[in-house]
PDB file of N, CA and C in Angstrom:
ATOM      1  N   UNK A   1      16.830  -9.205  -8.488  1.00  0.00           N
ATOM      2  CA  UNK A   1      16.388  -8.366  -9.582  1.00  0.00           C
ATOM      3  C   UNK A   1      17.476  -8.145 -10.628  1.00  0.00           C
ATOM      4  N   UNK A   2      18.615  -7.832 -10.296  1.00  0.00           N
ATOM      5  CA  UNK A   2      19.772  -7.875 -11.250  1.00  0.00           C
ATOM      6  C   UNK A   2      19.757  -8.714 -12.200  1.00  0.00           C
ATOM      7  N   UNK A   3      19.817 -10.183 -11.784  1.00  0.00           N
ATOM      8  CA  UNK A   3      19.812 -11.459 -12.276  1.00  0.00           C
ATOM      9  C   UNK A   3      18.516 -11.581 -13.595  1.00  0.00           C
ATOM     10  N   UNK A   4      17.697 -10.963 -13.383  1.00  0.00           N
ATOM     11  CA  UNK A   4      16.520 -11.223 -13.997  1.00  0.00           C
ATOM     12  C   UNK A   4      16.618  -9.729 -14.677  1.00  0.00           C
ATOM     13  N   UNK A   5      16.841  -8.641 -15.068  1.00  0.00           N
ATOM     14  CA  UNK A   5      17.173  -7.938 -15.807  1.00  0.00           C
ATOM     15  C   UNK A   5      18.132  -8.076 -16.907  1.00  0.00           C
ATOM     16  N   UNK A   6      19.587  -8.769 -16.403  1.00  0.00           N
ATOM     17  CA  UNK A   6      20.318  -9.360 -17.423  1.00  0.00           C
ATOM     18  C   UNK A   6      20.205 -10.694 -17.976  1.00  0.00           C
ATOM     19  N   UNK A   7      18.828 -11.669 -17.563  1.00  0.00           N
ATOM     20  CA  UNK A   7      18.111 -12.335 -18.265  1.00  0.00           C
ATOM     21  C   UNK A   7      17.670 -11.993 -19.221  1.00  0.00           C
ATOM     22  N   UNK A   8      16.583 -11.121 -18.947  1.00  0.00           N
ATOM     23  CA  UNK A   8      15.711 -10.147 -20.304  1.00  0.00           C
ATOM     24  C   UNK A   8      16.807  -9.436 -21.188  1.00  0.00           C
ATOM     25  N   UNK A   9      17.904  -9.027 -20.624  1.00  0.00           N
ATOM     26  CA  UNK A   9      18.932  -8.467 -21.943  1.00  0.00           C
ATOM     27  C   UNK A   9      18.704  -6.847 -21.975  1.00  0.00           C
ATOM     28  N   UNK A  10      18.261  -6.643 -20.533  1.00  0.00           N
ATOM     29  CA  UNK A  10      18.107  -4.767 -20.390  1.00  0.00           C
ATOM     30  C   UNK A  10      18.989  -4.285 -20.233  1.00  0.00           C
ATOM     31  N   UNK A  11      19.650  -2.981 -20.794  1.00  0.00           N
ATOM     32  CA  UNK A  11      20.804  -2.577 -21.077  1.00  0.00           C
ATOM     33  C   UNK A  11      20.569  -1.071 -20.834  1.00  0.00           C
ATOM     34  N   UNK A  12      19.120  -0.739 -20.347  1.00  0.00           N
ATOM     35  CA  UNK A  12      18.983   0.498 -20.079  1.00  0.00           C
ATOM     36  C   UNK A  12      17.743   0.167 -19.792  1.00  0.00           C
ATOM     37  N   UNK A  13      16.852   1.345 -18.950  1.00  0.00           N
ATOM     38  CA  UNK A  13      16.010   1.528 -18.658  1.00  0.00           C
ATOM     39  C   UNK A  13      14.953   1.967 -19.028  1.00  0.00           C
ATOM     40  N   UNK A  14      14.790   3.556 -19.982  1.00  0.00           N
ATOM     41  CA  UNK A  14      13.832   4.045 -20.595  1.00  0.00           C
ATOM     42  C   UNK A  14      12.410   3.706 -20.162  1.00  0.00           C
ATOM     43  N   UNK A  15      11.867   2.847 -21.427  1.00  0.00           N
ATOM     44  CA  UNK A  15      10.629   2.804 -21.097  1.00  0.00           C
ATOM     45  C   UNK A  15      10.536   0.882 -21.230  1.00  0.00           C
ATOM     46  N   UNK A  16      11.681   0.485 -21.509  1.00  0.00           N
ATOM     47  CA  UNK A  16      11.302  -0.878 -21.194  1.00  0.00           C
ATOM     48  C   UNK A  16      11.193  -1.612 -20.368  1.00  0.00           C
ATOM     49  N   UNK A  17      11.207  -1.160 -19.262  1.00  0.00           N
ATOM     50  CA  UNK A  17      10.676  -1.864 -17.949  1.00  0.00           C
ATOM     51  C   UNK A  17       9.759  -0.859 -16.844  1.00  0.00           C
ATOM     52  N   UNK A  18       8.623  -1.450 -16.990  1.00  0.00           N
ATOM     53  CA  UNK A  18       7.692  -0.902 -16.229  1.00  0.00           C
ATOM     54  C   UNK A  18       6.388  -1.102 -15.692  1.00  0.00           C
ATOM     55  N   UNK A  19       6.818  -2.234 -14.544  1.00  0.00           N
ATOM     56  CA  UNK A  19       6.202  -3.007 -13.883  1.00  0.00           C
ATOM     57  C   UNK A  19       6.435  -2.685 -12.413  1.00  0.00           C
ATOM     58  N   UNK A  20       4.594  -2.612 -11.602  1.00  0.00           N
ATOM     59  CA  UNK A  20       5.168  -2.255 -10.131  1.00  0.00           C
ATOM     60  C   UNK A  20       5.134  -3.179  -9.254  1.00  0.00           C
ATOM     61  N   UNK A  21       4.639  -4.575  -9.421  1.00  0.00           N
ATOM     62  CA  UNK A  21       4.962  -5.941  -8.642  1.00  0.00           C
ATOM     63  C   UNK A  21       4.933  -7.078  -9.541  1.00  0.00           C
ATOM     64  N   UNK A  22       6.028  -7.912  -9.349  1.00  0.00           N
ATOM     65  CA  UNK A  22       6.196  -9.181 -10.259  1.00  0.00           C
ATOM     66  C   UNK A  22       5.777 -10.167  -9.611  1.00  0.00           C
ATOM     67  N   UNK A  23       5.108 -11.263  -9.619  1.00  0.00           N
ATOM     68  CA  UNK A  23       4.279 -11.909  -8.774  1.00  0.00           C
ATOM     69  C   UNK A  23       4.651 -13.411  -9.142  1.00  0.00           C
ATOM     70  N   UNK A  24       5.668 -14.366  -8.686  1.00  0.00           N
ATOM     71  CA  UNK A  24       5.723 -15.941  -9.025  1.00  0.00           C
ATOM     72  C   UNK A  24       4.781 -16.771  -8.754  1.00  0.00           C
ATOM     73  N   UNK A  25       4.125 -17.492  -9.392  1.00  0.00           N
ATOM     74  CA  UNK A  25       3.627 -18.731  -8.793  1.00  0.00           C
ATOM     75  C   UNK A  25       4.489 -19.833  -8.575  1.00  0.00           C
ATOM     76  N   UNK A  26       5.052 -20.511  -7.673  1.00  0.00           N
ATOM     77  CA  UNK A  26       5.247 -22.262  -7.786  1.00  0.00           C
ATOM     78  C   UNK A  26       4.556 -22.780  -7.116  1.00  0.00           C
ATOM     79  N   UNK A  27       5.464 -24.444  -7.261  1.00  0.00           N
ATOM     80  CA  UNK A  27       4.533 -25.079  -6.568  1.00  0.00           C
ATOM     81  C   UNK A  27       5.117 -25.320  -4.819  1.00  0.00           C
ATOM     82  N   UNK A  28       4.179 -25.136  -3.773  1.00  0.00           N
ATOM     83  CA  UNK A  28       4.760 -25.238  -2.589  1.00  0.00           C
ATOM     84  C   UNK A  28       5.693 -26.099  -2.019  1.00  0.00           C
ATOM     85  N   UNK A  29       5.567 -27.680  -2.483  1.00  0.00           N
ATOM     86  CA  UNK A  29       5.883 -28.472  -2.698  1.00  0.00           C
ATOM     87  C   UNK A  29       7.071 -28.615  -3.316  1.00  0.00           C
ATOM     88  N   UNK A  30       7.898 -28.107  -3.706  1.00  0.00           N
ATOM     89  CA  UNK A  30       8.782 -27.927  -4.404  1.00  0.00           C
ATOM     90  C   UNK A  30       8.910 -28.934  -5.560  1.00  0.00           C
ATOM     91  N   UNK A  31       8.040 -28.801  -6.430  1.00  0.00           N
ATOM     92  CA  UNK A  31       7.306 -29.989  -7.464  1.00  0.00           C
ATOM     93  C   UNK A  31       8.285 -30.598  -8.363  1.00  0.00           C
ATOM     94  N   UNK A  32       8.263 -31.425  -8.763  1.00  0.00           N
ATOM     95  CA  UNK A  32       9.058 -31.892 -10.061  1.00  0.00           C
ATOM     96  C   UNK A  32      10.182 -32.761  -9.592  1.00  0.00           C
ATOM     97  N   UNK A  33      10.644 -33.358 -10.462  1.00  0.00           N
ATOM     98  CA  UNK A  33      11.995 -34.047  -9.886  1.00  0.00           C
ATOM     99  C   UNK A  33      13.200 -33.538  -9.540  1.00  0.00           C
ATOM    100  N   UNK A  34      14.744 -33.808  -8.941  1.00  0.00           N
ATOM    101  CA  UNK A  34      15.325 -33.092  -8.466  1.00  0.00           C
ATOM    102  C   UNK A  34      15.912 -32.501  -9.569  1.00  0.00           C
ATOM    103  N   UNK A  35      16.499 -32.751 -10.620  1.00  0.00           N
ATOM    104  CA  UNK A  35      17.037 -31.832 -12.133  1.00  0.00           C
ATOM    105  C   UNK A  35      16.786 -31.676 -12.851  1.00  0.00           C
ATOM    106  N   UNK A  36      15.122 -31.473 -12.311  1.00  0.00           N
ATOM    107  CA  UNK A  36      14.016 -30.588 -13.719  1.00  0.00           C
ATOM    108  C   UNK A  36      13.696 -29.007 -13.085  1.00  0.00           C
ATOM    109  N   UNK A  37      13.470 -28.728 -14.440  1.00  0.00           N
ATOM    110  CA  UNK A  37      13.051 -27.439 -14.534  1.00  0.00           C
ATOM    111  C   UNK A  37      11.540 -27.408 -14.594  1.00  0.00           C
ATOM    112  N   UNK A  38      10.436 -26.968 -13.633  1.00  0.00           N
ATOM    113  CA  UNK A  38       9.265 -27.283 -13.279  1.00  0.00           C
ATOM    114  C   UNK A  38       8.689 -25.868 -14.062  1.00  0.00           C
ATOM    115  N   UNK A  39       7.521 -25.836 -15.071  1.00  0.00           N
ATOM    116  CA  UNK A  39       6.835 -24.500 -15.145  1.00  0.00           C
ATOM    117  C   UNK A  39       6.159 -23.997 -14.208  1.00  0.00           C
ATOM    118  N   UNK A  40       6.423 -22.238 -14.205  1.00  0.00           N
ATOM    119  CA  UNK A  40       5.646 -21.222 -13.090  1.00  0.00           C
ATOM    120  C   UNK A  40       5.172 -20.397 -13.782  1.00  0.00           C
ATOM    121  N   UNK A  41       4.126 -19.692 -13.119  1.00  0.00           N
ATOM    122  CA  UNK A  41       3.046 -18.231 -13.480  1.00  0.00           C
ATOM    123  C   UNK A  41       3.841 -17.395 -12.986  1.00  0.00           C
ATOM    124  N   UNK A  42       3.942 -16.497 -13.664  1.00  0.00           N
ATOM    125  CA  UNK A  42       4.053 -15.210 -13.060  1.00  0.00           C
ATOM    126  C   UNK A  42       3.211 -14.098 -13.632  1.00  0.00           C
ATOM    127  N   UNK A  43       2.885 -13.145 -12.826  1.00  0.00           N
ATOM    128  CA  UNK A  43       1.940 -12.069 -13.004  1.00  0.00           C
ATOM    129  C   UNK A  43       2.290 -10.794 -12.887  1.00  0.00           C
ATOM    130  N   UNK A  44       1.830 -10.012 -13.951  1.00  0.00           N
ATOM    131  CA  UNK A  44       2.709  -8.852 -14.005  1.00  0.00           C
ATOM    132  C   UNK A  44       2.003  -7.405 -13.663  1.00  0.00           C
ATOM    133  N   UNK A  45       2.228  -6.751 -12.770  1.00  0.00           N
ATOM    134  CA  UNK A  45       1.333  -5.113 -12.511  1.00  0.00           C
ATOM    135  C   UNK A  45       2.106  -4.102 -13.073  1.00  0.00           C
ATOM    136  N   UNK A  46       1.471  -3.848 -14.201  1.00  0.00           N
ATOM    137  CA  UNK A  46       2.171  -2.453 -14.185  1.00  0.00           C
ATOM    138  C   UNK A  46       2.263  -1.397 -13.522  1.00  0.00           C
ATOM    139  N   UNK A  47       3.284  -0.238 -13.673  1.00  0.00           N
ATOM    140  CA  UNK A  47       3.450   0.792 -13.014  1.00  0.00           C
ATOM    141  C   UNK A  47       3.728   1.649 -13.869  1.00  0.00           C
ATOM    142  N   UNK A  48       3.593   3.002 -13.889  1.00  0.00           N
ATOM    143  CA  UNK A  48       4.096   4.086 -15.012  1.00  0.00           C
ATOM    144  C   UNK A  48       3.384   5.688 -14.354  1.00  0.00           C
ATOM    145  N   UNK A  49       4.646   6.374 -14.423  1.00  0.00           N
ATOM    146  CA  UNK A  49       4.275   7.517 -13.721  1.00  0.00           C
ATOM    147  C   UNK A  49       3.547   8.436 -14.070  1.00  0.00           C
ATOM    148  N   UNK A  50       3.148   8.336 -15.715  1.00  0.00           N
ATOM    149  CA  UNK A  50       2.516   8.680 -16.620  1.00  0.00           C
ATOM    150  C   UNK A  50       1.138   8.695 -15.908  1.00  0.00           C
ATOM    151  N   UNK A  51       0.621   7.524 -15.318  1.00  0.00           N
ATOM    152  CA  UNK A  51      -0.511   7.231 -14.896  1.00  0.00           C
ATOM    153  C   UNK A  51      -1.216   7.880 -13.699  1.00  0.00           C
ATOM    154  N   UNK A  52      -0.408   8.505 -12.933  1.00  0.00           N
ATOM    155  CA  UNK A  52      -0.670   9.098 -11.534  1.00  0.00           C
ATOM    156  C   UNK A  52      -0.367  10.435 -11.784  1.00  0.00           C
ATOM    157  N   UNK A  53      -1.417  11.139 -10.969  1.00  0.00           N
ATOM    158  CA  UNK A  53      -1.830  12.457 -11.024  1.00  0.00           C
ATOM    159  C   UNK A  53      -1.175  12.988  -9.911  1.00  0.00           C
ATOM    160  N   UNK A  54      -0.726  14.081  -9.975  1.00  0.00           N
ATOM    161  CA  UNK A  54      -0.026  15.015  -9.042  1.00  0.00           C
ATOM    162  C   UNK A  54      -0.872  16.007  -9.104  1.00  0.00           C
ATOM    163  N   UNK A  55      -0.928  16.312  -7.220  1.00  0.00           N
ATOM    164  CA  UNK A  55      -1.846  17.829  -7.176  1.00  0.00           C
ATOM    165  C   UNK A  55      -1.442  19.148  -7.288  1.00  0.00           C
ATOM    166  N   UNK A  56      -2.480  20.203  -7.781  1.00  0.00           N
ATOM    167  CA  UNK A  56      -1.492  21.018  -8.441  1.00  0.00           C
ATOM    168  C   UNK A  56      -1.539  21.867  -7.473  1.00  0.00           C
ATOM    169  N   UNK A  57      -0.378  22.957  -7.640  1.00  0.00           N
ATOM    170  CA  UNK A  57       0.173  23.746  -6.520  1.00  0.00           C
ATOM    171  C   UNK A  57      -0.840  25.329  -6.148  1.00  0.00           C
ATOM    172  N   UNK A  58      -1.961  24.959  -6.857  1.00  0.00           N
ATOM    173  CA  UNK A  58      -2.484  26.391  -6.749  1.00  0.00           C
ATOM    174  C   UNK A  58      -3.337  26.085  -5.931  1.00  0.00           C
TER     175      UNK A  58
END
Protein backbone atom coordinates (compact mmCIF):
# COMPACT_ATOMS: atom_id res chain seq x y z
CA UNK A 1 0.00 0.00 0.00
CA UNK A 2 2.81 2.49 0.63
CA UNK A 3 4.18 1.83 -2.77
CA UNK A 4 0.96 2.61 -4.46
CA UNK A 5 0.16 5.77 -2.49
CA UNK A 6 3.50 7.32 -3.47
CA UNK A 7 2.59 6.22 -6.98
CA UNK A 8 -0.60 8.35 -6.97
CA UNK A 9 1.59 11.29 -5.42
CA UNK A 10 -0.51 11.35 -1.91
CA UNK A 11 1.06 13.56 0.37
CA UNK A 12 -1.76 13.59 2.79
CA UNK A 13 -4.80 12.08 3.40
CA UNK A 14 -7.91 14.32 3.80
CA UNK A 15 -10.39 13.42 1.55
CA UNK A 16 -8.34 12.07 -1.28
CA UNK A 17 -8.32 8.68 -0.66
CA UNK A 18 -11.33 6.87 0.04
CA UNK A 19 -11.72 3.56 -0.97
CA UNK A 20 -12.73 0.38 1.18
CA UNK A 21 -11.38 -2.56 -1.13
CA UNK A 22 -9.08 -2.27 -4.18
CA UNK A 23 -9.67 -5.21 -6.25
CA UNK A 24 -6.78 -6.40 -9.19
CA UNK A 25 -7.60 -8.33 -11.99
CA UNK A 26 -4.66 -10.34 -13.85
CA UNK A 27 -4.14 -12.80 -15.75
CA UNK A 28 -3.62 -16.26 -13.84
CA UNK A 29 -1.33 -17.29 -16.16
CA UNK A 30 1.01 -14.87 -15.66
CA UNK A 31 0.28 -13.48 -19.31
CA UNK A 32 2.46 -11.63 -21.59
CA UNK A 33 6.02 -12.00 -22.33
CA UNK A 34 8.79 -11.99 -19.82
CA UNK A 35 9.63 -7.85 -20.08
CA UNK A 36 6.27 -6.67 -20.80
CA UNK A 37 4.10 -4.83 -18.95
CA UNK A 38 0.65 -6.78 -19.39
CA UNK A 39 -2.79 -4.55 -18.82
CA UNK A 40 -5.04 -5.20 -15.51
CA UNK A 41 -8.62 -4.19 -14.09
CA UNK A 42 -8.86 -2.99 -11.12
CA UNK A 43 -12.02 -2.19 -9.21
CA UNK A 44 -12.64 0.26 -6.86
CA UNK A 45 -15.28 0.26 -3.51
CA UNK A 46 -15.66 3.07 -1.93
CA UNK A 47 -15.68 3.78 1.68
CA UNK A 48 -16.51 7.11 3.56
CA UNK A 49 -17.61 7.53 7.04
CA UNK A 50 -19.86 10.11 6.00
CA UNK A 51 -21.96 7.24 4.73
CA UNK A 52 -22.63 5.11 7.86
CA UNK A 53 -24.98 5.84 10.47
CA UNK A 54 -24.20 5.68 14.09
CA UNK A 55 -26.85 4.85 16.73
CA UNK A 56 -27.86 7.42 18.80
CA UNK A 57 -27.28 7.35 22.48
CA UNK A 58 -30.77 8.05 23.68
Amino acid sequence: MPQLLNYLRVDSLGESIDWGTLVVYTCAESCGDENEYVEEFIWKQDFSTSSIEFPSSS
